[in-house]
C-alpha atoms as a PDB file:
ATOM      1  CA  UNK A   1      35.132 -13.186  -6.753  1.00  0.00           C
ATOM      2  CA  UNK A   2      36.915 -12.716  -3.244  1.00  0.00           C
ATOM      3  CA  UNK A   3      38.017 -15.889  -2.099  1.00  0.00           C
ATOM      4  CA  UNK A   4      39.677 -16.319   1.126  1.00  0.00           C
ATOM      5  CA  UNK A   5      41.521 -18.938   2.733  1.00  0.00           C
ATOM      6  CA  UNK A   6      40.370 -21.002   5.794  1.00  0.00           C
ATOM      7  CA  UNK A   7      42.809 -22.561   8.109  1.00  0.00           C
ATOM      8  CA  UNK A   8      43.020 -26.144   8.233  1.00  0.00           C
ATOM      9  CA  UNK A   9      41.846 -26.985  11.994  1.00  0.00           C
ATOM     10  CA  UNK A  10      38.989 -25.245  10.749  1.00  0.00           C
ATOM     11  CA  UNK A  11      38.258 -27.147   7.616  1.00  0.00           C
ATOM     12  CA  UNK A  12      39.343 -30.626   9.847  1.00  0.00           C
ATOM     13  CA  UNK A  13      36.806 -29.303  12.897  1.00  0.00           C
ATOM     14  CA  UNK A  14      34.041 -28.516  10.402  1.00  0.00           C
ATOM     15  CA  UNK A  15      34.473 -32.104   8.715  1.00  0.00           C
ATOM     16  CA  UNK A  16      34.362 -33.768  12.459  1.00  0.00           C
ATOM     17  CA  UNK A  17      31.358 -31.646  13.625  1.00  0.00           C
ATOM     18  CA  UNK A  18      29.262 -32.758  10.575  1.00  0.00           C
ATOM     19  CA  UNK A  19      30.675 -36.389  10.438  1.00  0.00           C
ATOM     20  CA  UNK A  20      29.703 -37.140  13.868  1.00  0.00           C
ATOM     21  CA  UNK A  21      26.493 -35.679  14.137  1.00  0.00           C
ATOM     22  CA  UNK A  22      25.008 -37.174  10.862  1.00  0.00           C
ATOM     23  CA  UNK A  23      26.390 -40.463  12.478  1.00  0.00           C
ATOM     24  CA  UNK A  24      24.949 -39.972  15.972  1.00  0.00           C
ATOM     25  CA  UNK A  25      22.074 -39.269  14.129  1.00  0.00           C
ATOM     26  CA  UNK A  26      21.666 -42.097  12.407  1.00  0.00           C
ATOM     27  CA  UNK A  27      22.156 -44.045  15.075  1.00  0.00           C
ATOM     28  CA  UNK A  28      19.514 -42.247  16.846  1.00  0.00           C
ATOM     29  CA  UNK A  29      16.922 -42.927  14.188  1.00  0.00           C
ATOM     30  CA  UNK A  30      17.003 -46.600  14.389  1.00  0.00           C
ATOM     31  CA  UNK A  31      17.541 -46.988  17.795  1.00  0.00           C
ATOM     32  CA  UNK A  32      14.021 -45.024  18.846  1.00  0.00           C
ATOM     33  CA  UNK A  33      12.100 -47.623  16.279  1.00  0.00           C
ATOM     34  CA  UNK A  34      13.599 -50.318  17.831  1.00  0.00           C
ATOM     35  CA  UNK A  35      12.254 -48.975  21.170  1.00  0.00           C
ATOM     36  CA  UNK A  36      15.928 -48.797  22.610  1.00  0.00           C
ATOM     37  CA  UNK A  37      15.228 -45.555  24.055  1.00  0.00           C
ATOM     38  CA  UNK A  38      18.114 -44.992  26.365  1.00  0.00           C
ATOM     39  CA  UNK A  39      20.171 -45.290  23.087  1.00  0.00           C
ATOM     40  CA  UNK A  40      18.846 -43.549  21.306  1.00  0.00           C
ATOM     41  CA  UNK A  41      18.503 -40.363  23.889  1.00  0.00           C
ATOM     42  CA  UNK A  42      22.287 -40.980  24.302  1.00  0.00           C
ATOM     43  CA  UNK A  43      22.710 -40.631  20.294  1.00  0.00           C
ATOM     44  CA  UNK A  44      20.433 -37.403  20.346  1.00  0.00           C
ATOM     45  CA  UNK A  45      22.821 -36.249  23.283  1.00  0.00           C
ATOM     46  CA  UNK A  46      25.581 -36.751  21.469  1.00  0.00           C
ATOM     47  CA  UNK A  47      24.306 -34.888  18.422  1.00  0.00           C
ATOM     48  CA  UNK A  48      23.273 -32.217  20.291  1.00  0.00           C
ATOM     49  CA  UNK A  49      27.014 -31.889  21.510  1.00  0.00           C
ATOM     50  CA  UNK A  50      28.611 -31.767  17.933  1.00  0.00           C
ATOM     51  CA  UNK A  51      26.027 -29.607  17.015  1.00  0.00           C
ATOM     52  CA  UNK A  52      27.229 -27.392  19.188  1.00  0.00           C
ATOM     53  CA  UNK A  53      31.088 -27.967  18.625  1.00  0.00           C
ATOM     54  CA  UNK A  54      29.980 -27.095  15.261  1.00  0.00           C
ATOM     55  CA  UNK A  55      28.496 -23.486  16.177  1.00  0.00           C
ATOM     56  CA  UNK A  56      31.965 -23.021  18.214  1.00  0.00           C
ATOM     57  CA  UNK A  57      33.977 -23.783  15.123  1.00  0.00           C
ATOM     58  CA  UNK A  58      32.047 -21.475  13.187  1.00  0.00           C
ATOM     59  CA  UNK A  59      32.616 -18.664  15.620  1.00  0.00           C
ATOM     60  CA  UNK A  60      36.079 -19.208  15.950  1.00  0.00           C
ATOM     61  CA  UNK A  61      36.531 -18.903  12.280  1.00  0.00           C
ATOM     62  CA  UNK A  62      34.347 -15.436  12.186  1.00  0.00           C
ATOM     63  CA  UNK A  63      36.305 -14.296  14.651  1.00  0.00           C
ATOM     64  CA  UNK A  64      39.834 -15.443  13.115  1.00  0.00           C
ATOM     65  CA  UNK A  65      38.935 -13.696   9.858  1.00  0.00           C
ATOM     66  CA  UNK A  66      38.281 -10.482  11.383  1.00  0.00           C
END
């Protein structure tokens, strides 16, 4: 099988990007049952940004292989 190699900002930015939004997330979660909703919102914001930083890594690395 052809495996290629991935640069290691890549693999680092990947392991950010999913680190921070499964912790934003989290955060999120409890925060809307508790009925801190200002919190919370800020938590979804913030998962919504590494969300995207994750869909930027991912192009970057397309466009690096080709």
């Amino acid at each position: 099988m052809y495996k290629q190699r991935v640069a290691l900002p890549v693999v680092i930015g990947r392991i950010v990007a999913v680190s921070g939004m499964s912790l934003a997330a989290a955060i999120a979660i409890p925060a809307f049952v508790g009925g801190l909703w200002v919190a919370g919102l800020v938590a979804v914001a913030v998962t919504a940004l590494f969300l995207g930083m994750m869909f930027l890594i991912e192009r970057g690395a397309e466009q690096e292989r080709e």
